[in-house]
Protein backbone atom coordinates (compact mmCIF):
# COMPACT_ATOMS: atom_id res chain seq x y z
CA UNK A 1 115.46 125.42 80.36
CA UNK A 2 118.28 124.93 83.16
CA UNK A 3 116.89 122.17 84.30
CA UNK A 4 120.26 121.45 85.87
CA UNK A 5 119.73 123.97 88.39
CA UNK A 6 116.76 121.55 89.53
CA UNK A 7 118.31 120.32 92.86
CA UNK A 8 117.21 116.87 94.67
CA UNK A 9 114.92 117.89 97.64
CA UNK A 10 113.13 119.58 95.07
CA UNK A 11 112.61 116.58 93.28
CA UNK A 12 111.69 114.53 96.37
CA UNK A 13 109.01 116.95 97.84
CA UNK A 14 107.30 117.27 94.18
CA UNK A 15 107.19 113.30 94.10
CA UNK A 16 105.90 113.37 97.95
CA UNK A 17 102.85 115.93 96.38
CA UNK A 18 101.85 113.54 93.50
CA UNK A 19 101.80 110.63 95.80
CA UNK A 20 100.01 112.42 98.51
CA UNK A 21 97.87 114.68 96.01
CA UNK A 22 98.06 117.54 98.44
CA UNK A 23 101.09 120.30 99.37
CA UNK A 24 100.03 119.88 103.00
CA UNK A 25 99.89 116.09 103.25
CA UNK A 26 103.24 115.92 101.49
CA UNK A 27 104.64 119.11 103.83
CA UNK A 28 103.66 116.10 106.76
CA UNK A 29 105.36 113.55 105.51
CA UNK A 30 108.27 115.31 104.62
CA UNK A 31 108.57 117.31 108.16
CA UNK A 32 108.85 120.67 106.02
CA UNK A 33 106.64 123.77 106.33
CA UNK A 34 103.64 123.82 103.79
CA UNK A 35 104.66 127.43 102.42
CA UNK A 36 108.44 125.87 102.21
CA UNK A 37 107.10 122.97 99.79
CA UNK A 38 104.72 125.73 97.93
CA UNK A 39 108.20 127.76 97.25
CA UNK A 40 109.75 124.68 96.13
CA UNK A 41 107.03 123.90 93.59
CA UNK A 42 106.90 127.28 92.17
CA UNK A 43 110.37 127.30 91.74
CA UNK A 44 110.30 123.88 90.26
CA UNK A 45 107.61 125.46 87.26
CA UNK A 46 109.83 128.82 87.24
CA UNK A 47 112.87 126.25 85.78
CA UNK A 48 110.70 123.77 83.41
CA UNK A 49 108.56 127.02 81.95
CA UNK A 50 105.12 125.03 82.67
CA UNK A 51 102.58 124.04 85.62
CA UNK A 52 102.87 120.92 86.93
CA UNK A 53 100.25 120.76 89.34
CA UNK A 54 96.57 121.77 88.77
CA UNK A 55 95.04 122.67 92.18
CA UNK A 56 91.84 121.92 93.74
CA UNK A 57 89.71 122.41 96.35
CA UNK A 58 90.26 118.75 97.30
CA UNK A 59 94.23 118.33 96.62
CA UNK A 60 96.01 118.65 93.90
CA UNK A 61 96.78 116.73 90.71
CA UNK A 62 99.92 116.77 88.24
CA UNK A 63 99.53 118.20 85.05
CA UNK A 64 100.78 116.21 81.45
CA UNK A 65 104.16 117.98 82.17
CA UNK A 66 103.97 117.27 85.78
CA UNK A 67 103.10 113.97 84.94
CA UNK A 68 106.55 113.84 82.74
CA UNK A 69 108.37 115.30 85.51
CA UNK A 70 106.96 112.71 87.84
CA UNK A 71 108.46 109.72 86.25
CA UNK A 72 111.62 111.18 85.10
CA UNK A 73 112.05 112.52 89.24
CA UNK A 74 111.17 108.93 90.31
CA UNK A 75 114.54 107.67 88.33
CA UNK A 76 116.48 109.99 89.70
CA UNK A 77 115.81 109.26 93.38
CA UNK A 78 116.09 105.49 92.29
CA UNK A 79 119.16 105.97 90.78
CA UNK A 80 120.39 107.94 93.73
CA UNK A 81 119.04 105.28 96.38
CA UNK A 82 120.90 102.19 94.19
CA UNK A 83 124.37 104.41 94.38
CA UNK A 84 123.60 104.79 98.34
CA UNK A 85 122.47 100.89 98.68
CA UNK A 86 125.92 100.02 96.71
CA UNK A 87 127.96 102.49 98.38
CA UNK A 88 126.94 100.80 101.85
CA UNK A 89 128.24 97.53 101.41
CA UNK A 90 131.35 98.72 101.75
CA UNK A 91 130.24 99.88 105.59
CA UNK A 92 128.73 98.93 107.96
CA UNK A 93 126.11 96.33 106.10
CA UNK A 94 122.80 97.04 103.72
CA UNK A 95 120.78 99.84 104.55
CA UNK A 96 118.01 100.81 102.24
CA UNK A 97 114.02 101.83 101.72
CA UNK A 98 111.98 98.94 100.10
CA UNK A 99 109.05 99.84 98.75
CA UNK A 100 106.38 96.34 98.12
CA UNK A 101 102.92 96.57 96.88
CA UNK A 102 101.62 92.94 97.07
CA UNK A 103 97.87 91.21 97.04
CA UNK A 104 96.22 90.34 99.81
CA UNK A 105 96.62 86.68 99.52
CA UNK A 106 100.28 87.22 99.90
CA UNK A 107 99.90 89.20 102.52
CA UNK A 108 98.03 87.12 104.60
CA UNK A 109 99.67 84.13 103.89
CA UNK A 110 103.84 83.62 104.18
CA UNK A 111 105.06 87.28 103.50
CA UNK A 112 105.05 88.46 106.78
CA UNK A 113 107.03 85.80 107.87
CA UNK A 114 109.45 85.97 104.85
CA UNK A 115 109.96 90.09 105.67
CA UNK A 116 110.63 89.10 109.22
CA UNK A 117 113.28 86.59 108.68
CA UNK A 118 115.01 88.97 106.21
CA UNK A 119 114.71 91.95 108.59
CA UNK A 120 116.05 90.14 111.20
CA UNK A 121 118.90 90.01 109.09
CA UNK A 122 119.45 93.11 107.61
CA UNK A 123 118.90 95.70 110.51
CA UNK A 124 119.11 98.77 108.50
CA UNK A 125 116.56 97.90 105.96
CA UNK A 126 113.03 99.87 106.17
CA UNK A 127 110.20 97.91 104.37
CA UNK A 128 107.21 100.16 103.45
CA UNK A 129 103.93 97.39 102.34
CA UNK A 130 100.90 98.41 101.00
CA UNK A 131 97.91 96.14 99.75
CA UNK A 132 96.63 96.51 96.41
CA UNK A 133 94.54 94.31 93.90
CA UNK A 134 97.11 92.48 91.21
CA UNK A 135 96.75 94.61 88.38
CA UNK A 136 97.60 97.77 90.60
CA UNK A 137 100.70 96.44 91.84
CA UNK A 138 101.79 95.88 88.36
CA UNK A 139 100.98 99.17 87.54
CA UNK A 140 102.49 100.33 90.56
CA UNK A 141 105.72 98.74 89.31
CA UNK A 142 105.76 99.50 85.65
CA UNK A 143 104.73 103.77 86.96
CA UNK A 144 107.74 103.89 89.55
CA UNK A 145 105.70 104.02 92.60
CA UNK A 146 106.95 100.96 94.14
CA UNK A 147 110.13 99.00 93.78
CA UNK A 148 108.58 95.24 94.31
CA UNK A 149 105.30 93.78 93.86
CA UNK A 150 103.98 90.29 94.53
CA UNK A 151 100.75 89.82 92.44
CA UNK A 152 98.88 86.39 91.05
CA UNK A 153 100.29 85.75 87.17
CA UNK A 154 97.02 86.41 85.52
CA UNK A 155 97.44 90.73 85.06
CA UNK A 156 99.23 91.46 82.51
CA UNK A 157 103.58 91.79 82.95
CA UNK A 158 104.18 92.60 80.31
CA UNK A 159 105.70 96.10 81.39
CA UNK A 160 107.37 94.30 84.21
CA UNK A 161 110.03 91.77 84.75
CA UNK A 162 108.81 88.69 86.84
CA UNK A 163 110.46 85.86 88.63
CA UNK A 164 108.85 83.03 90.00
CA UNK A 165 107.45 83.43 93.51
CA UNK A 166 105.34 79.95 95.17
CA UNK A 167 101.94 78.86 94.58
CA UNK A 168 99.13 78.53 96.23
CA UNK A 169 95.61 76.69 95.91
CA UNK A 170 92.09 77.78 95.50
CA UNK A 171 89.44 76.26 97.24
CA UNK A 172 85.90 76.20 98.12
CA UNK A 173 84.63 76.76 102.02
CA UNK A 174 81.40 75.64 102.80
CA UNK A 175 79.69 75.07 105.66
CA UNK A 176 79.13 71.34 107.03
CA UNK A 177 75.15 71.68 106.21
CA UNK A 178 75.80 73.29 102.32
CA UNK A 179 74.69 70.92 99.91
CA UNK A 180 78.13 70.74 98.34
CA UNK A 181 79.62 70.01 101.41
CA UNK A 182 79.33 66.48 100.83
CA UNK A 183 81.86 67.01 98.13
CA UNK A 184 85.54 65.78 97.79
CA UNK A 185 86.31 67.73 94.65
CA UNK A 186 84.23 70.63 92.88
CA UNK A 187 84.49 72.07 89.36
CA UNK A 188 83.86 75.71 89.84
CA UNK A 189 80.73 75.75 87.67
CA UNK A 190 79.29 73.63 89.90
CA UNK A 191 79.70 76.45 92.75
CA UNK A 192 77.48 79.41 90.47
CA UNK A 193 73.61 78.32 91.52
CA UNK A 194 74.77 78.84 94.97
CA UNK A 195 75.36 82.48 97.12
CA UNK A 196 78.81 83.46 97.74
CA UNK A 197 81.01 85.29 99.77
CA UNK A 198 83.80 87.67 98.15
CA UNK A 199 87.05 89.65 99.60
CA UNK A 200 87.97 92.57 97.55
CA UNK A 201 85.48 92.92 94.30
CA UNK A 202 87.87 94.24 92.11
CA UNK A 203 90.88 91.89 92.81
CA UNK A 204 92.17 90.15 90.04
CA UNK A 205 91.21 86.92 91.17
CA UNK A 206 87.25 87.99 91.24
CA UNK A 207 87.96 89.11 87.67
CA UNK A 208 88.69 85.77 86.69
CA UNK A 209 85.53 84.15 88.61
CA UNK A 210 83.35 87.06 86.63
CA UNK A 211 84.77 85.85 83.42
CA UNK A 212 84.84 82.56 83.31
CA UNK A 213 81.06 82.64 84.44
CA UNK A 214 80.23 84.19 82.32
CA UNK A 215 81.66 82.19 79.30
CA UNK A 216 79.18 80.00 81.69
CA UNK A 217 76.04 82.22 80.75
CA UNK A 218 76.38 82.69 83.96
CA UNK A 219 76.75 84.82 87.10
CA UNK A 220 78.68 84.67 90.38
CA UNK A 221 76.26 85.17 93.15
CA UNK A 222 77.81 87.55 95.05
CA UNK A 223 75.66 87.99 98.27
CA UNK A 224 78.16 89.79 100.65
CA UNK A 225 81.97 91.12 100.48
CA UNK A 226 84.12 91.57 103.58
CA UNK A 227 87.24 92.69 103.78
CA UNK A 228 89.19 89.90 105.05
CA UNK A 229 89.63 86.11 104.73
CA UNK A 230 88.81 85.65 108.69
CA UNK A 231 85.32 87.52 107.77
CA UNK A 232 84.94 84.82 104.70
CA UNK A 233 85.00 81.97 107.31
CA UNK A 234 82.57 84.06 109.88
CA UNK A 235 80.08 84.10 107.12
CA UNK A 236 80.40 80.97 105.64
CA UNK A 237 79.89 79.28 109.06
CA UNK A 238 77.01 81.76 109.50
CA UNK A 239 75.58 80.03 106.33
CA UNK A 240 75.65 83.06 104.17
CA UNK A 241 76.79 81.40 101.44
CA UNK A 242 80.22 79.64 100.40
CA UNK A 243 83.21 81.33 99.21
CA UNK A 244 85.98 80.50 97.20
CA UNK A 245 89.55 81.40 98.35
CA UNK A 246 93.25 80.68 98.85
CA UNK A 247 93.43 77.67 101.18
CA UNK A 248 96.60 78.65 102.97
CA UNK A 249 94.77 82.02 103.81
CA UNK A 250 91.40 80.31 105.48
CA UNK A 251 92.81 77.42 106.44
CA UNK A 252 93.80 79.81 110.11
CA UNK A 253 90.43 80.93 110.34
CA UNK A 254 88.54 77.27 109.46
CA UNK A 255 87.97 75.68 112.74
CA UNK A 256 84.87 77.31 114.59
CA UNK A 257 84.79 76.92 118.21
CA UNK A 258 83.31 73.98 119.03
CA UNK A 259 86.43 72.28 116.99
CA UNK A 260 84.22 71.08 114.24
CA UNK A 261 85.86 72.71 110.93
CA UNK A 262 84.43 73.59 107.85
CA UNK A 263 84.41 71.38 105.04
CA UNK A 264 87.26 73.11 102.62
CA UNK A 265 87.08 71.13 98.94
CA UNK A 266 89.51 71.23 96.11
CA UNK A 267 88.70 73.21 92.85
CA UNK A 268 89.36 71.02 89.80
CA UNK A 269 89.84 73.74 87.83
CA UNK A 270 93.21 74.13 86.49
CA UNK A 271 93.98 78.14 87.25
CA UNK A 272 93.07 76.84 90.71
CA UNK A 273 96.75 75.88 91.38
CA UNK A 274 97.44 79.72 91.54
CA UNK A 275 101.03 81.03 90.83
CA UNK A 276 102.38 83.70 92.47
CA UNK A 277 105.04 85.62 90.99
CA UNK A 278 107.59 88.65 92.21
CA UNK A 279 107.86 91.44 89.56
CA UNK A 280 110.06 94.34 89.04
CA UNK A 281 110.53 97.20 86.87
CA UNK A 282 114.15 95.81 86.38
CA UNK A 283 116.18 94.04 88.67
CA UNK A 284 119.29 95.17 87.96
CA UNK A 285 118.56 98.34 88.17
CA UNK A 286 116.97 98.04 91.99
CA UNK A 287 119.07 99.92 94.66
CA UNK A 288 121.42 96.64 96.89
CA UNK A 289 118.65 95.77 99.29
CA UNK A 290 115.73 95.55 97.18
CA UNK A 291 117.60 93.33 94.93
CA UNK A 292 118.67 90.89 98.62
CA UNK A 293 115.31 91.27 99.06
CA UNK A 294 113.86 89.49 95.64
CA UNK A 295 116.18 86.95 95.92
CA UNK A 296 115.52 86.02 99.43
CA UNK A 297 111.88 85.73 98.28
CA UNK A 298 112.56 83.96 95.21
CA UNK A 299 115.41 81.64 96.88
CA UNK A 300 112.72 80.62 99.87
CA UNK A 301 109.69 79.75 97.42
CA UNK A 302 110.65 78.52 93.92
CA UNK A 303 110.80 74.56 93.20
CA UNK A 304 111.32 72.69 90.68
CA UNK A 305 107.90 72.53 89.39
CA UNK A 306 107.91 76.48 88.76
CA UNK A 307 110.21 75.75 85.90
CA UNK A 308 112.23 79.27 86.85
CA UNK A 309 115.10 80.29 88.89
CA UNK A 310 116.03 82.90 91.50
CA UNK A 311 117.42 86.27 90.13
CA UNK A 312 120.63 86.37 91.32
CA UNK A 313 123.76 84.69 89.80
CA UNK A 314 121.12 83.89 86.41
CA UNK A 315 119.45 87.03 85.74
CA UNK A 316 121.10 87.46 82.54
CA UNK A 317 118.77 83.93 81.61
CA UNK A 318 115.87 84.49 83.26
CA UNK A 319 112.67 85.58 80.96
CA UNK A 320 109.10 86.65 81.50
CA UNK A 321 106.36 84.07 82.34
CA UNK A 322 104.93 83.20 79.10
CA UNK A 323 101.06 84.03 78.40
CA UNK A 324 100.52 79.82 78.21
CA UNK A 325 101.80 79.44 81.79
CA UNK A 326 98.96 81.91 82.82
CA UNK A 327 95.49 80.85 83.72
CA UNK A 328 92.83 80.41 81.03
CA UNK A 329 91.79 83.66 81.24
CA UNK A 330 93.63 86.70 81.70
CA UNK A 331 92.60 89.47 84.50
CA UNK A 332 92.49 92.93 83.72
């Protein structure tokens, strides 16, 4: 095989296919004729001797080869975007494509804030963010498809390199009349003979509340999910049920109308204190700007208490999260 005759657009639209799963989605995004990217794939299984794609009626998927291709194509556009990102500090500042998957608790919570600042400051940086459960952006991170995720600690990293991010607290929001409401603190046992309202069933966080009720003999009453924390507090305060969330990301969304808030009440529960963490394939290996980018993130949310530091000037030291810093249970 002269597989160095296999030149870099090629590369890039094949990658664009797999991540779009279809030649015309991928010609789109690529601002390239469909029969242009068709060429370019044919020639691409002309040079490696096998398919890569299997077509459908619906898309297409990459085959085991394509599939080999895929991550192997990935490294090469990294590796070609780092040697770009490096080149341009010695122009006219960072330029660069940043690629984040995070949660939605991060999301919703400081990380638009923290993108802006850094923006602000780097000009020539692009930041593409997409929402996914935990244990997909880890995934995401350890396949190649993204170059940053921000995830809670309890998915497995072990794939991953992860860095200390900030923390944040799970509570319980009940309406005023709910008969915990009279509460200061709640165990979250204490929460399962009651209906509940949940964001995004298959987040790792919901994983965890599964789990540990059912070491319980027990089940989390699920009566409703919505698909964002401003929907939680609409339904709690419609007396749907409670729900159990991130403070900092119903705390915006807490005070109904007439000023009167709901009650929110600490969980006792010691995976309550949620950590969030930043986690990359490998840092040194990210292109210039995604690296400014960690650090900034890292720099404006660790303390003391996180027992880590920021990537840059100690990555040499730094070392995954050990599994006894993670909650009780770990999340699939």
């Amino acid at each position: 095989m002269a597989l160095w005759r296999i030149d870099l657009v090629s590369l890039r639209l094949f990658v664009a296919v797999c991540e779009e799963s279809s030649i015309a989605r991928a010609a789109e995004r690529e601002f390239i004729a469909p029969s242009a990217v068709s060429k370019r794939i044919n020639d691409l299984e002309s040079l490696v001797g096998s398919a890569l794609l299997q077509r459908h009626k619906w898309g297409v998927r990459a085959t085991p080869a394509g599939e080999a291709l895929l991550h192997h194509a990935r490294n090469v556009l990294r590796s070609l975007e780092k040697m770009q990102g490096d080149l341009s500090e010695y122009t006219s500042g960072v330029r660069g494509h940043i690629r984040i998957f995070a949660n939605v608790s991060s999301i919703v919570e400081t990380l638009p804030d923290e993108l802006g600042a850094f923006l602000r400051r780097h000009e020539g940086v692009k930041v593409d963010l997409e929402e996914h459960t935990s244990a997909q952006v880890v995934r995401g991170v350890a396949d190649g498809a993204t170059d940053i995720g921000i995830c809670w600690d309890a998915v497995d990293t072990r794939d991953v390199e992860v860095f200390p991010y900030r923390r944040d607290q799970i509570v319980t929001v009940l309406h005023r009349d709910h008969p915990l409401a009279g509460a200061t603190r709640l165990a979250f046992i204490e929460t399962l003979d009651f209906d509940q309202i949940g964001v995004h069933p298959d987040s790792a966080m919901y994983t965890v509340f599964r789990r540990l009720a059912a070491e319980q003999g027990k089940t989390v009453k699920f009566r409703i999910h919505v698909s964002t924390f401003e929907a939680v507090c609409r339904m709690v305060r419609a007396q749907l049920g409670l729900a159990i969330a991130p403070k900092e990301a119903v705390g915006t969304y807490s005070q109904v109308p007439d000023g009167e808030a709901l009650r929110i009440v600490p969980l006792t529960d010691p995976w309550a204190d949620r950590r969030l963490i930043v986690c990359v394939r490998r840092y040194d290996a990210l292109p210039v700007a995604s690296r400014m980018l960690v650090d900034h993130l890292c720099a404006r949310n660790v303390t003391a208490r996180d027992g880590g530091t920021t990537p840059d000037g100690s990555h040499s030291d730094s070392k995954k999260l050990d599994d006894d810093q993670a909650p009780g249970v770990q999340a699939s």
